[in-house]
C-alpha atoms as a PDB file:
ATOM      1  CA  UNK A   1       6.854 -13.673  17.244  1.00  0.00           C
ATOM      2  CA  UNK A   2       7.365 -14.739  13.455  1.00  0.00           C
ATOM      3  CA  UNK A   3       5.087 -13.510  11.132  1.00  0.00           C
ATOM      4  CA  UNK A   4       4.027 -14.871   7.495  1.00  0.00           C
ATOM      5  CA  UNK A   5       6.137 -13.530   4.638  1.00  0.00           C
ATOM      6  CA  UNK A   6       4.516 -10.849   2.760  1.00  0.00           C
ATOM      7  CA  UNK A   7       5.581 -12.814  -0.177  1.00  0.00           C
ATOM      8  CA  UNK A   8       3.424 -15.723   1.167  1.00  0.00           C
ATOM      9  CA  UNK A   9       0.662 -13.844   0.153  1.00  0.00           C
ATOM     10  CA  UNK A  10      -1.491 -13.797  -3.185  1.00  0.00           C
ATOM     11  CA  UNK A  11      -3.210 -10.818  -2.521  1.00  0.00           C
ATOM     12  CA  UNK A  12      -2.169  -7.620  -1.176  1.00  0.00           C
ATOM     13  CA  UNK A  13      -3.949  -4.111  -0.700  1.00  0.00           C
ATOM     14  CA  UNK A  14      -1.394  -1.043   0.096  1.00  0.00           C
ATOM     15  CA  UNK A  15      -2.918   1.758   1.018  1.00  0.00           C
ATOM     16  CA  UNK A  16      -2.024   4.888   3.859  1.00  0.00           C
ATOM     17  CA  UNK A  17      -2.837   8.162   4.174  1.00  0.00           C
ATOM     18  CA  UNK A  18      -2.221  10.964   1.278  1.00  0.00           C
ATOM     19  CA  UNK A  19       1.379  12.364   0.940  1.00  0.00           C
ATOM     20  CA  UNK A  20       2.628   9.308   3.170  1.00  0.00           C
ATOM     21  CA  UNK A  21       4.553   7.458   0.019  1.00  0.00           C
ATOM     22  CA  UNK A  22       1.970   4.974  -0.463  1.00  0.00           C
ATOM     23  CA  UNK A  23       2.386   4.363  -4.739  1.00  0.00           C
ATOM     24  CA  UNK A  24       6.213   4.482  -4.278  1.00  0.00           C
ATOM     25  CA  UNK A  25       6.138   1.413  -1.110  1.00  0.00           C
ATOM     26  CA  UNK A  26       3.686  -0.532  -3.252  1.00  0.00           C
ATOM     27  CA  UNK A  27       6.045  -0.336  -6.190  1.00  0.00           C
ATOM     28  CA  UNK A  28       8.712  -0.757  -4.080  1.00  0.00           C
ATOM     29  CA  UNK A  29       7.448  -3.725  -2.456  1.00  0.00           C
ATOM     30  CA  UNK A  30       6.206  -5.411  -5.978  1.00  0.00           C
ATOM     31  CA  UNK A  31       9.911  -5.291  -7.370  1.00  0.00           C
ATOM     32  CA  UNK A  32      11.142  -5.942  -3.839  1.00  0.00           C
ATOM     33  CA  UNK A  33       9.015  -9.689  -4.402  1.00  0.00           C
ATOM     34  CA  UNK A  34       9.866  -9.546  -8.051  1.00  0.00           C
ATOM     35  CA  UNK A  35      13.706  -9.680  -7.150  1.00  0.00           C
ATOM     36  CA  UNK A  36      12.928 -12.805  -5.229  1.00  0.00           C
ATOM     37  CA  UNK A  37      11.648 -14.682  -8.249  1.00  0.00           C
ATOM     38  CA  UNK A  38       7.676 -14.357  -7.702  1.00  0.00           C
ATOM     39  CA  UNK A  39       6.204 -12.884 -10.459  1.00  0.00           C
ATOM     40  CA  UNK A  40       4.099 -10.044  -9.524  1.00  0.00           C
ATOM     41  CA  UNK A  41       1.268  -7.997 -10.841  1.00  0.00           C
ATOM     42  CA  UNK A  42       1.393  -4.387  -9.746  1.00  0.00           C
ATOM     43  CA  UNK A  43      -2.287  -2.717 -10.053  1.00  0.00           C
ATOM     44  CA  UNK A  44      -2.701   1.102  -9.874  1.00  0.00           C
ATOM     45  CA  UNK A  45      -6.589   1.132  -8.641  1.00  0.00           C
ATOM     46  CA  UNK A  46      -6.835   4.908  -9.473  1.00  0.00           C
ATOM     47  CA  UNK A  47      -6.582   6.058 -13.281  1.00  0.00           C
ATOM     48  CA  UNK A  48      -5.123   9.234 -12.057  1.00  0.00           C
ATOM     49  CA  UNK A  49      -1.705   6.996 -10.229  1.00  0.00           C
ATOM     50  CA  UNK A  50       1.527   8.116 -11.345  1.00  0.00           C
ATOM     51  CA  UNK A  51       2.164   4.404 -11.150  1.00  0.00           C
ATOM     52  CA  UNK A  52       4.233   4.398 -14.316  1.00  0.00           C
ATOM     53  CA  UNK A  53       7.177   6.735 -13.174  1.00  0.00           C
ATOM     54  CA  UNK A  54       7.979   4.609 -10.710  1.00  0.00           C
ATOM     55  CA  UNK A  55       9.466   2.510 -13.640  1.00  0.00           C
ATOM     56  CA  UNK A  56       9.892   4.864 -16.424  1.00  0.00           C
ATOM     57  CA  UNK A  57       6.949   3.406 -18.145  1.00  0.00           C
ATOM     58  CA  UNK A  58       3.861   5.861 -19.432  1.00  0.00           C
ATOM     59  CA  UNK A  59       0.277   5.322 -20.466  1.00  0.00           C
ATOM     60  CA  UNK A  60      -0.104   2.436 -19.195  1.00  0.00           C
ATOM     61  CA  UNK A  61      -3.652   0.852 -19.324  1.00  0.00           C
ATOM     62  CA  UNK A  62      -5.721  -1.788 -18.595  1.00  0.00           C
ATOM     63  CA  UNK A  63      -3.754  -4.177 -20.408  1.00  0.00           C
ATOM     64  CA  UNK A  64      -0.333  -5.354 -18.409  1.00  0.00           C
ATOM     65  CA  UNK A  65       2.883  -4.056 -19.124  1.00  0.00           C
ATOM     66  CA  UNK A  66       6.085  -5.587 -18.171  1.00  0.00           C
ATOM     67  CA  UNK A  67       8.530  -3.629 -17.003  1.00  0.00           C
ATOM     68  CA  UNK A  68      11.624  -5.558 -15.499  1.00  0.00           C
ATOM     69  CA  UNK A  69      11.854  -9.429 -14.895  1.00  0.00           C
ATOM     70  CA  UNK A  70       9.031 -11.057 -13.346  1.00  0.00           C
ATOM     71  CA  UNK A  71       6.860  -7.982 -12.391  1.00  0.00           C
ATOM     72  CA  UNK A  72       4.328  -6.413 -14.485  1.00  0.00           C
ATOM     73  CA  UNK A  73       2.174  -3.125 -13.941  1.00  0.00           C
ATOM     74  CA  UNK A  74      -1.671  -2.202 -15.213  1.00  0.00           C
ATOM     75  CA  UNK A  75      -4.178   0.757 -14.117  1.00  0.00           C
ATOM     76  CA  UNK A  76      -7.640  -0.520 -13.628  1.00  0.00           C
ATOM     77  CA  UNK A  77     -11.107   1.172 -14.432  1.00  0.00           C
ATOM     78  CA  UNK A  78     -13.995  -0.178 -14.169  1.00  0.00           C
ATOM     79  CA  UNK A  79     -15.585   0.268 -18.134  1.00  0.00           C
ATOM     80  CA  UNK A  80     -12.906  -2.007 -19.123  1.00  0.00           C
ATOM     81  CA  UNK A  81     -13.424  -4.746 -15.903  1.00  0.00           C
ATOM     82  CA  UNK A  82     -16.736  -4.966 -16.980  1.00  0.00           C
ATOM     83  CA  UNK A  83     -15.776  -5.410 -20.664  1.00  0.00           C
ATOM     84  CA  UNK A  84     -13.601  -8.821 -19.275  1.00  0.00           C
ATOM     85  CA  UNK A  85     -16.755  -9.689 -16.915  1.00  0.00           C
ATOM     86  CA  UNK A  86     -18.955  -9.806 -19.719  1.00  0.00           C
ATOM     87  CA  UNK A  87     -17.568 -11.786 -21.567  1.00  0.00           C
ATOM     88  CA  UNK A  88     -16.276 -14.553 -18.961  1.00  0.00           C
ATOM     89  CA  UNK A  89     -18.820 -14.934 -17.229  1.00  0.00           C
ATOM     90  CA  UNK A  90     -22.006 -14.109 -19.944  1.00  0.00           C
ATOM     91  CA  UNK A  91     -20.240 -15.081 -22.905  1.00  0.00           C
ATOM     92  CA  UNK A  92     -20.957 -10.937 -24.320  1.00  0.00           C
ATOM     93  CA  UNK A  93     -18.100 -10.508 -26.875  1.00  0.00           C
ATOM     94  CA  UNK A  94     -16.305  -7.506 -25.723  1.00  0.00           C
ATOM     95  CA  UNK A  95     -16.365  -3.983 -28.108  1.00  0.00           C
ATOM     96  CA  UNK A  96     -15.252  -0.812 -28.425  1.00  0.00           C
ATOM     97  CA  UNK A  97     -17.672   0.729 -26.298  1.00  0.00           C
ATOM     98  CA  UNK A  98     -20.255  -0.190 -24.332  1.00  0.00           C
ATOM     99  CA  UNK A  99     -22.436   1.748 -25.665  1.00  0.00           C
ATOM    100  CA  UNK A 100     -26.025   1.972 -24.133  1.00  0.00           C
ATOM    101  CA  UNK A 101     -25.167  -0.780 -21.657  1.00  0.00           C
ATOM    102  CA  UNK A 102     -21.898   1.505 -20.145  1.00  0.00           C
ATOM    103  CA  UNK A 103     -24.565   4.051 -19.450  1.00  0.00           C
ATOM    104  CA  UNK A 104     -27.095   2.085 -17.767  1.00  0.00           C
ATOM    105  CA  UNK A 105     -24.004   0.916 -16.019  1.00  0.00           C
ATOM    106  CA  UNK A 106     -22.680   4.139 -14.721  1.00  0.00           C
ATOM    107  CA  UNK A 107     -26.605   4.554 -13.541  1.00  0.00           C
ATOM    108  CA  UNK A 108     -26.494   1.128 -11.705  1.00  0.00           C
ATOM    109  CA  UNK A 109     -23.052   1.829 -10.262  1.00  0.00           C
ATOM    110  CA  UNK A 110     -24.275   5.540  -8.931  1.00  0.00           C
ATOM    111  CA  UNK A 111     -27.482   4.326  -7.663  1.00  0.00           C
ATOM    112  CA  UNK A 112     -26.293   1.181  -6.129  1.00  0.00           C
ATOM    113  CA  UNK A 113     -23.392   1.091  -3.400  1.00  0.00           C
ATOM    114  CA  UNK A 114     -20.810  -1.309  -4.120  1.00  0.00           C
ATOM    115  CA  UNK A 115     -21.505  -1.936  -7.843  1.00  0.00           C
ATOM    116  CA  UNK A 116     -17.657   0.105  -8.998  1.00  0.00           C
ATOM    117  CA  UNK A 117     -16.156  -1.292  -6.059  1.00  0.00           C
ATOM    118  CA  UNK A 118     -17.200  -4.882  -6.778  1.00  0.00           C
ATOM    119  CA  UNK A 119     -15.676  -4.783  -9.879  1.00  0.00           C
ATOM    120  CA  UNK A 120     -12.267  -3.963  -8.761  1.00  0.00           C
ATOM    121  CA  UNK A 121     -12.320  -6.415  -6.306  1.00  0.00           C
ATOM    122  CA  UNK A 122     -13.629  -8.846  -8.532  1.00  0.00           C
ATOM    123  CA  UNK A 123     -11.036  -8.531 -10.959  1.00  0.00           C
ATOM    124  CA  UNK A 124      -8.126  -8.697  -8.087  1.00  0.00           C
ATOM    125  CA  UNK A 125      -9.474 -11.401  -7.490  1.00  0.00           C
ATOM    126  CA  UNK A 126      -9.922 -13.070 -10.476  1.00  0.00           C
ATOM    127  CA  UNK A 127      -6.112 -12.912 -11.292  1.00  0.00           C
ATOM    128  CA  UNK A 128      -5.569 -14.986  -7.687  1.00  0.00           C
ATOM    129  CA  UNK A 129      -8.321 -17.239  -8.941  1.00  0.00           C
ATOM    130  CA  UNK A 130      -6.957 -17.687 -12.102  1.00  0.00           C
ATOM    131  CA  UNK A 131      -3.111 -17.690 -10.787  1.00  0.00           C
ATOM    132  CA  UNK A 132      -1.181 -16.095 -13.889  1.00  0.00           C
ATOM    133  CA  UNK A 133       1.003 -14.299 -11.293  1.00  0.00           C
ATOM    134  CA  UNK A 134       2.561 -15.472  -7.799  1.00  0.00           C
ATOM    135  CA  UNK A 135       1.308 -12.236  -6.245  1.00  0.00           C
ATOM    136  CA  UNK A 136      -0.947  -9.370  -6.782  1.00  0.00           C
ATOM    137  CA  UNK A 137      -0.232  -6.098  -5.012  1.00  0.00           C
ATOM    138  CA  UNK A 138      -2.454  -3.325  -5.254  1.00  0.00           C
ATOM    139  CA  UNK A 139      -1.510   0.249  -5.252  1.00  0.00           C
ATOM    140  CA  UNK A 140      -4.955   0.763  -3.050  1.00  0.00           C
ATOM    141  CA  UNK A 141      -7.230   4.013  -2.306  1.00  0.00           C
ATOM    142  CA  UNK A 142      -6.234   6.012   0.570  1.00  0.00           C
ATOM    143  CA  UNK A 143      -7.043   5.030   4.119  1.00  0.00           C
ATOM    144  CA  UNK A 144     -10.765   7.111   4.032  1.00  0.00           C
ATOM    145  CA  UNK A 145     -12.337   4.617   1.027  1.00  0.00           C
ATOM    146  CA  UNK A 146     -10.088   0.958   1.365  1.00  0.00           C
ATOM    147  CA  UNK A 147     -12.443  -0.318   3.559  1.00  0.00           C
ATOM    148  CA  UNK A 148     -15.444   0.496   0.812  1.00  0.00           C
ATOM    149  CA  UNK A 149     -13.671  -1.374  -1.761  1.00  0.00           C
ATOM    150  CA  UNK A 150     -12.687  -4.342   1.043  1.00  0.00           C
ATOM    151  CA  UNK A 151     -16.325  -4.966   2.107  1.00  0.00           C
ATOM    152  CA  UNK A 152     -18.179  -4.736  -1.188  1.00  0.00           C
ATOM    153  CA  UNK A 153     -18.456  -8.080  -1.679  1.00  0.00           C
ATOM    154  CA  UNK A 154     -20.216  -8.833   1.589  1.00  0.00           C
ATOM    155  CA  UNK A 155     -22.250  -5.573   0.919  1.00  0.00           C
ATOM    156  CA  UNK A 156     -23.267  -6.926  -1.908  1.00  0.00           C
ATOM    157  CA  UNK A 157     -23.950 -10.595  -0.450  1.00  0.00           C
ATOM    158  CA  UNK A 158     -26.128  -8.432   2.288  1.00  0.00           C
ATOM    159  CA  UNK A 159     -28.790  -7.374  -0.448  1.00  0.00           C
ATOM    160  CA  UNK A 160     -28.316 -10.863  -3.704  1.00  0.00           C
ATOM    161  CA  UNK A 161     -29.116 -14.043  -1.851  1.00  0.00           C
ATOM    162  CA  UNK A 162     -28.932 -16.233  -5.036  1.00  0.00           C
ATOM    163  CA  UNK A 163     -28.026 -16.316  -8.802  1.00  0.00           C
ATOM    164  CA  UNK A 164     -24.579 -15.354 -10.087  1.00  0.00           C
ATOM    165  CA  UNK A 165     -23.844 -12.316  -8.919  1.00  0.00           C
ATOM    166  CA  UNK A 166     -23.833 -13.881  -5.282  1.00  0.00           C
ATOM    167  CA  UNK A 167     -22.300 -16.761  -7.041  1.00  0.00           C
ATOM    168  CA  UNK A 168     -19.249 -14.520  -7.748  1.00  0.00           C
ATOM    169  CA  UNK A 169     -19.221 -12.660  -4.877  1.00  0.00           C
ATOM    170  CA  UNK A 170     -19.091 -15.591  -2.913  1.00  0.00           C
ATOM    171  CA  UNK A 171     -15.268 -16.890  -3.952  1.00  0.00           C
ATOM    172  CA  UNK A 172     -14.239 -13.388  -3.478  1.00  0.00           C
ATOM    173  CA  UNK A 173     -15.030 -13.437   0.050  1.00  0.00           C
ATOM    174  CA  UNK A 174     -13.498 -16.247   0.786  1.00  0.00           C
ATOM    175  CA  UNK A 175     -10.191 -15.064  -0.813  1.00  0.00           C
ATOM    176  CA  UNK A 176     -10.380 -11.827   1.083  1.00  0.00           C
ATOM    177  CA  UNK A 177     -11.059 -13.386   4.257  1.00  0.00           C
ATOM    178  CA  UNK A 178      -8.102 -15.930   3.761  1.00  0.00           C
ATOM    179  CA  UNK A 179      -5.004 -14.478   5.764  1.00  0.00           C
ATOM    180  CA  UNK A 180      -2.833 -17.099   4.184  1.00  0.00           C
ATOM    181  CA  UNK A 181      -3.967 -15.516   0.864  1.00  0.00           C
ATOM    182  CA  UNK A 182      -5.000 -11.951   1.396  1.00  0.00           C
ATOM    183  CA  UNK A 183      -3.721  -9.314   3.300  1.00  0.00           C
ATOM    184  CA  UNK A 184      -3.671  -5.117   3.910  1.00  0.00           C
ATOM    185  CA  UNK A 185       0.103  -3.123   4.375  1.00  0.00           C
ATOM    186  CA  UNK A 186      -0.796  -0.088   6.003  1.00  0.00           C
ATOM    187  CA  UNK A 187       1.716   2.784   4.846  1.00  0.00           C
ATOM    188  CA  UNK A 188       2.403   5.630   7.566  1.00  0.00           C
ATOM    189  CA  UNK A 189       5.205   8.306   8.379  1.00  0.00           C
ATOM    190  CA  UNK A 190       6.313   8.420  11.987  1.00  0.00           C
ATOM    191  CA  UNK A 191       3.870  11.793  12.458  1.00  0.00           C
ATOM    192  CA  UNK A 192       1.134  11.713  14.896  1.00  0.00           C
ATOM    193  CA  UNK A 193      -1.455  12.611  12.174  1.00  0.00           C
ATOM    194  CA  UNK A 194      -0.908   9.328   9.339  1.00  0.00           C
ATOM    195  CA  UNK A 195      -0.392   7.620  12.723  1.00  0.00           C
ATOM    196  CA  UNK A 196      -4.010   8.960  14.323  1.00  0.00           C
ATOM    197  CA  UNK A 197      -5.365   7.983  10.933  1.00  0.00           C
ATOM    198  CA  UNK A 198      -3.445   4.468  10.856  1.00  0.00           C
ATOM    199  CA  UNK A 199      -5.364   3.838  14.299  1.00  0.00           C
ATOM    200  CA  UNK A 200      -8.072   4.552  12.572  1.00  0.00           C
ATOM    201  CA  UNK A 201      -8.199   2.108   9.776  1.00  0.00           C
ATOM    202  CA  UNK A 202      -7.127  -0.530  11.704  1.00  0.00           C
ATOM    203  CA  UNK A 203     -10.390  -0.115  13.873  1.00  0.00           C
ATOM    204  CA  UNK A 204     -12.690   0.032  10.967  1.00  0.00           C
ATOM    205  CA  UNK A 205     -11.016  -2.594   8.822  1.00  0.00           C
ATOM    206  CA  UNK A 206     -11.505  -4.765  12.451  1.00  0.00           C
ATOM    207  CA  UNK A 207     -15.476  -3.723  12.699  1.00  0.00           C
ATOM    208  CA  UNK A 208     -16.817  -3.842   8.881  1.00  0.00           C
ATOM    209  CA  UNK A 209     -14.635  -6.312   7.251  1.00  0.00           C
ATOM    210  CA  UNK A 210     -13.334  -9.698   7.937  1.00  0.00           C
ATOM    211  CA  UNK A 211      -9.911  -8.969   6.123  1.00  0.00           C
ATOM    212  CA  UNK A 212      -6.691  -8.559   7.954  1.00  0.00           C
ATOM    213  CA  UNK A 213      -3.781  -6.394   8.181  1.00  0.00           C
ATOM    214  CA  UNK A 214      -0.429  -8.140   6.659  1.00  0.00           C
ATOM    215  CA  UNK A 215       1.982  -5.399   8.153  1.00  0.00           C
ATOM    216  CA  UNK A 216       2.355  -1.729   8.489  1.00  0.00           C
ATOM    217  CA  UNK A 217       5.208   0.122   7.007  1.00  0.00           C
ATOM    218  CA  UNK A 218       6.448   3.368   8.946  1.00  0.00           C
ATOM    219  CA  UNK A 219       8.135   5.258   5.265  1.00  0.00           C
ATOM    220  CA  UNK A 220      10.295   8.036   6.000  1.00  0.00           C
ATOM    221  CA  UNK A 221      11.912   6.993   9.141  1.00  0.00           C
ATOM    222  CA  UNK A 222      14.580   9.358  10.256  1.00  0.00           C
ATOM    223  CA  UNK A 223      17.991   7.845  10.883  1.00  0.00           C
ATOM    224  CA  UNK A 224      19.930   8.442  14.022  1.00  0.00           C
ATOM    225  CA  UNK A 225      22.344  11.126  14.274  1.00  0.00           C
ATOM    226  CA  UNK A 226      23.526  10.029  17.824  1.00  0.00           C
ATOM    227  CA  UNK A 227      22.606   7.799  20.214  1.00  0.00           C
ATOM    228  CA  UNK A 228      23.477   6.310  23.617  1.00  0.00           C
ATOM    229  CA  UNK A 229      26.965   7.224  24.456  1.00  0.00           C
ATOM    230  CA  UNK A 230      27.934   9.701  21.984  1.00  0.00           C
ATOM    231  CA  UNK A 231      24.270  11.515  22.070  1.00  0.00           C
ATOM    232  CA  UNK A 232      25.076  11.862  26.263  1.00  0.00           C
ATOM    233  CA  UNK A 233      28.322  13.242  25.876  1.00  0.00           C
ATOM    234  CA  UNK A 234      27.579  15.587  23.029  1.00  0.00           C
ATOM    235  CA  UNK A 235      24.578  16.917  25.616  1.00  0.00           C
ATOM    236  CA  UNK A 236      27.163  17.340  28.403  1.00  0.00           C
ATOM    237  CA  UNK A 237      29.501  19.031  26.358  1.00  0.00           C
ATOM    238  CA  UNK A 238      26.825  22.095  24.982  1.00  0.00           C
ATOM    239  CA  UNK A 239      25.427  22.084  28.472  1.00  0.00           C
ATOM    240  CA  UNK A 240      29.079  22.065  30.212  1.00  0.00           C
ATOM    241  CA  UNK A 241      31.209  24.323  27.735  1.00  0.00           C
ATOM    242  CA  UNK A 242      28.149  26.329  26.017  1.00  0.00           C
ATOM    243  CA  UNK A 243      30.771  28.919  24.235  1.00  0.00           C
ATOM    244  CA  UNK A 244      32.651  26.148  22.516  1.00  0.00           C
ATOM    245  CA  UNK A 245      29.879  26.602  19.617  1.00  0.00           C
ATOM    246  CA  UNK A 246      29.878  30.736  19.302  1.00  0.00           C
ATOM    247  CA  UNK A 247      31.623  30.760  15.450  1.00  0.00           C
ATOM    248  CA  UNK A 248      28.310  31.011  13.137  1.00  0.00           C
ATOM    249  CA  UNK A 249      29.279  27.797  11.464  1.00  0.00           C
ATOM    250  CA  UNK A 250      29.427  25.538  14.178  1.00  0.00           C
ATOM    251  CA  UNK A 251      26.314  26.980  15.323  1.00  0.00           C
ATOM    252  CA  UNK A 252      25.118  26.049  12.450  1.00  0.00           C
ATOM    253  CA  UNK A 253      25.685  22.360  12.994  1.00  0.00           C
ATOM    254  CA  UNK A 254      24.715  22.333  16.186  1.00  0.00           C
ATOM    255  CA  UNK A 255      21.123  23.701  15.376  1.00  0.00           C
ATOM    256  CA  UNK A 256      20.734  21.269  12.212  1.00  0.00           C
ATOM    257  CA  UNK A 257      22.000  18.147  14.714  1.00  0.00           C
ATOM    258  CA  UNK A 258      19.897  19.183  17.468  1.00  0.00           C
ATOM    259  CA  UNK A 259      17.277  19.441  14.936  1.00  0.00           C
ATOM    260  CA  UNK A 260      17.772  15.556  13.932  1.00  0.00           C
ATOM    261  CA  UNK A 261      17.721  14.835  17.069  1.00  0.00           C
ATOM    262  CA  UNK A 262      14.216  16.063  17.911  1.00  0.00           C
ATOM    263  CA  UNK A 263      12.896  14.740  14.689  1.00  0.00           C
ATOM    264  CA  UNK A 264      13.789  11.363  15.250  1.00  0.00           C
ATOM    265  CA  UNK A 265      13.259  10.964  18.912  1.00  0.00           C
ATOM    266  CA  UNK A 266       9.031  12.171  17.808  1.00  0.00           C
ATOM    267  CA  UNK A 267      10.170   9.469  14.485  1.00  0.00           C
ATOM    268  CA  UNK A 268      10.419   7.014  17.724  1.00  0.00           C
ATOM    269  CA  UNK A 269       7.384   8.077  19.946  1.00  0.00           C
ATOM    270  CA  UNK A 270       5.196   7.591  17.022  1.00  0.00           C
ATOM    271  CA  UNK A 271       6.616   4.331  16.561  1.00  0.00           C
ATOM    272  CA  UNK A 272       6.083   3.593  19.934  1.00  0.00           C
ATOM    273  CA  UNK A 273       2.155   4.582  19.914  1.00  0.00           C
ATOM    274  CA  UNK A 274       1.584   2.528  16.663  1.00  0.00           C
ATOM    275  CA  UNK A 275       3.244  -0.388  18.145  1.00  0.00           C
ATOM    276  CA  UNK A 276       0.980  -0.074  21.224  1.00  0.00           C
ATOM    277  CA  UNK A 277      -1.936  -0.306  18.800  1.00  0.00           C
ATOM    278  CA  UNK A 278      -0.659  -3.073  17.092  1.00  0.00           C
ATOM    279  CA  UNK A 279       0.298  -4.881  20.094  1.00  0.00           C
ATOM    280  CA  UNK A 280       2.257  -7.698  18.294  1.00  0.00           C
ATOM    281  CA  UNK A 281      -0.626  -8.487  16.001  1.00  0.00           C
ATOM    282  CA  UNK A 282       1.015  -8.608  12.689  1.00  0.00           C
ATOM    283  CA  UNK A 283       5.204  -6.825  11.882  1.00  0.00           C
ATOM    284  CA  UNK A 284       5.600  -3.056  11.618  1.00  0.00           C
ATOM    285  CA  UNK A 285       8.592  -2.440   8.718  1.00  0.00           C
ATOM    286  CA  UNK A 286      10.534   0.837   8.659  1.00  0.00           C
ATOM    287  CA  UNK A 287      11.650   2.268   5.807  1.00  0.00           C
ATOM    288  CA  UNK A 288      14.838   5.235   5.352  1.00  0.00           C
ATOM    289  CA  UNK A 289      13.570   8.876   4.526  1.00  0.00           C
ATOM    290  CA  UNK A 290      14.733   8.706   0.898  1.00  0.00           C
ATOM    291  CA  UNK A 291      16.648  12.636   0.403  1.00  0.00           C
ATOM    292  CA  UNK A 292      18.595  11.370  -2.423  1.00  0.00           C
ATOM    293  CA  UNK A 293      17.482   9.439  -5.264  1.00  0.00           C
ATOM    294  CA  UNK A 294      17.625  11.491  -8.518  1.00  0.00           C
ATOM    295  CA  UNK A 295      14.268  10.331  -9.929  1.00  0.00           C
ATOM    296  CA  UNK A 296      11.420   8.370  -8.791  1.00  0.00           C
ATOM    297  CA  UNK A 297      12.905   5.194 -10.411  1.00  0.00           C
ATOM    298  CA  UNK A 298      16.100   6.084  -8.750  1.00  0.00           C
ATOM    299  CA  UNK A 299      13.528   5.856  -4.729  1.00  0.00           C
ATOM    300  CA  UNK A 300      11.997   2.835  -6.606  1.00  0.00           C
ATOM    301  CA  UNK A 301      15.077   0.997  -6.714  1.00  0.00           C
ATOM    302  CA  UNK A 302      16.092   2.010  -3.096  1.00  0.00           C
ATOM    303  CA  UNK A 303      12.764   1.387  -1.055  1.00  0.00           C
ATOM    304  CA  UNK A 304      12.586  -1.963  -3.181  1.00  0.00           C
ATOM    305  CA  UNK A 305      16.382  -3.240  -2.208  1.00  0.00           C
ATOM    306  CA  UNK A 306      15.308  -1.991   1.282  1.00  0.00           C
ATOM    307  CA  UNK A 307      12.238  -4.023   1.634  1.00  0.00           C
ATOM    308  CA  UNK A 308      13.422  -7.072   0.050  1.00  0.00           C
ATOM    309  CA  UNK A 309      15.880  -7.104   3.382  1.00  0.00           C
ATOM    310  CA  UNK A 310      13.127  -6.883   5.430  1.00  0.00           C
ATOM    311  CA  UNK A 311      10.553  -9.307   3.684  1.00  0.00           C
ATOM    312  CA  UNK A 312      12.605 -12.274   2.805  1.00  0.00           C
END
C-alpha cells in the first residue's frame, strides 16, 4: 500500500514516549524535508527543549532562527502567542509585558481547560494558514498530554458556540482534521514498554480526536549481526563444536554476538506487535541505533540523511 509523503504534509506533530529520541527524529525529520527543498519551520512546544543543540544554535526564542538552508527553528510559549493574537486578531499593539492582562491570563488559562493549549495550536496553525513555510513540524509533548493539545480546539468549540473565539477555533479544526494537511509521527524504540504506550496513543488519539496518525518511527533499531544462513551455521557450530570458543577472547565475542542477537530478534517482535496494531493503516519507518555520532549535530545529520531515504 502507498502512503502520502510526510513531506505532503503542512502540519506535523512528533511526539513518543520520554527517552525514546523524540526532539532528535523531529529535527531530524525537519532537515531531512529541508534537504528536499521545502522550507520548514521546526517548533520546540516546550521552553525547556534542547531543540537548539540539535543544530548548534542556543537561546533560541519565540522569534525564528535559521539555521541551515530552508529550515528554521523557534520555541513557543504561550505569553508571547498571545502577544501575536492580540494584536492580529484585536488590533492590541503588542508590549513588553502584559502586564495586568498576562495575569488575568495565567488565571483564565488555570481555571479553564484548553485555554494554553489553544494557543499553541492556534499559532501552528496560523503559520499553515498563513503559508510562510512549506511545512511545520512540531517537536510535540510526550505521548501522556499530545492528545490535550490535539483536541483543544474542539474542547473549546464544546463550551463557545459563537463570536470569535469559536470563529478561530473553527479553521483550526478543520486543518487538524485534514489528513492531506495534518498529521501525528509517533516516535518509539523497539521495547515492549514505548511500544505498550504507542498502543496506547493510537487508541486515544482514535477516541477523542479526529486527527490522524502520519507514520510511526521505530528509533533505535538494532542492526543484524547474522541472519538466515550464516546465523544457522554459526548456531550449529557452538552447539556442534562447543570447545572451539574456550580462549577468554573468543568467548568474549561470542557472548557480545549472542547478545546482538537476542536484542534484535525482541528489536523484531516489537516490530511485529506494533505492526499488528497498525495493521497497514498508515507506514512504520525504522531508524539505525545511532552509537557513533560525536555530538548531537553530528546524530542530527545522520537520522536526517536516514529519513530523507525513507520519506522521499
Amino acid at each position: 500500500m502507498s502512503f502520502p509523503s510526510l513531506g505532503s504534509h503542512r502540519l506535523l506533530f512528533v511526539t513518543g514516549k520520554g527517552g525514546v529520541g523524540k526532539t532528535t527524529i523531529a529535527a531530524g525529520l525537519a532537515q531531512a524535508l529541508a534537504s528536499q527543498g521545502k522550507s520548514v519551520l521546526l517548533v520546540a512546544l516546550d521552553q525547556r527543549s534542547e531543540i537548539g543543540d540539535a543544530f548548534g544554535v542556543s537561546n533560541l526564542g519565540f522569534d525564528p532562527v535559521r539555521v541551515s538552508d530552508g529550515l528554521s527553528v523557534m520555541v513557543l510559549n504561550t505569553e508571547a502567542a498571545l502577544q501575536e493574537y492580540l494584536k492580529l486578531n484585536l488590533k492590541v499593539p503588542i508590549v513588553t509585558k502584559l502586564g495586568p492582562l498576562a495575569n488575568a491570563f495565567d488565571f483564565l488559562a488555570n481555571a479553564a481547560p484548553g485555554v494554553r493549549e489553544i494557543l499553541t495550536i492556534g499559532k501552528l496553525c496560523h503559520e499553515v494558514r498563513q503559508r510562510h513555510y512549506d511545512v511545520i513540524v512540531a517537536d510535540s509533548p510526550a505521548t501522556g498530554h499530545i492528545v490535550g493539545y490535539l483536541a483543544a480546539p474542539e474542547a473549546i468549540n464544546s463550551f463557545v458556540r459563537v463570536g470569535l473565539i469559536r470563529s478561530q477555533t473553527d479553521w483550526m479544526v478543520e486543518i487538524l482534521h485534514d489528513p492531506a494537511q495534518c498529521g501525528v509521527v509517533a516516535v518509539t524504540t523497539p521495547e515492549e514498554m514505548p511500544v505498550v504506550e504507542t498502543q496506547q496513543l493510537l487508541t486515544t488519539l482514535a477516541a477523542e480526536t479526529s486527527v490522524r496518525v502520519a507514520a510511526a518511527i521505530v528509533n533505535r533499531m538494532p542492526e543484524p549481526v547474522l541472519r538466515g544462513p550464516a546465523l544457522a551455521l554459526a548456531e550449529t557450530l557452538v552447539a556442534e563444536r562447543p570447545g572451539i570458543f574456550e580462549t577468554e577472547a573468543l568467548e568474549g565475542i561470542v557472548t557480545a554476538t549472542r547478545l546482538a542477537i537476542s536484542r534484535r530478534a525482541e528489536a523484531e517482535r516489537q516490530f511485529d506487535v506494533l505492526a499488528s496494531v497498525v495493521n497497514g493503516s498508515f507506514p512504520i519507518i525504522t531508524q539505525p541505533n545511532v552509537i557513533n555520532a560525536a555530538d548531537s549535530v553530528a546524530m542530527t545529520a545522520i537520522i536526517s540523511e536516514s529519513l530523507a531515504e525513507e520519506i522521499s
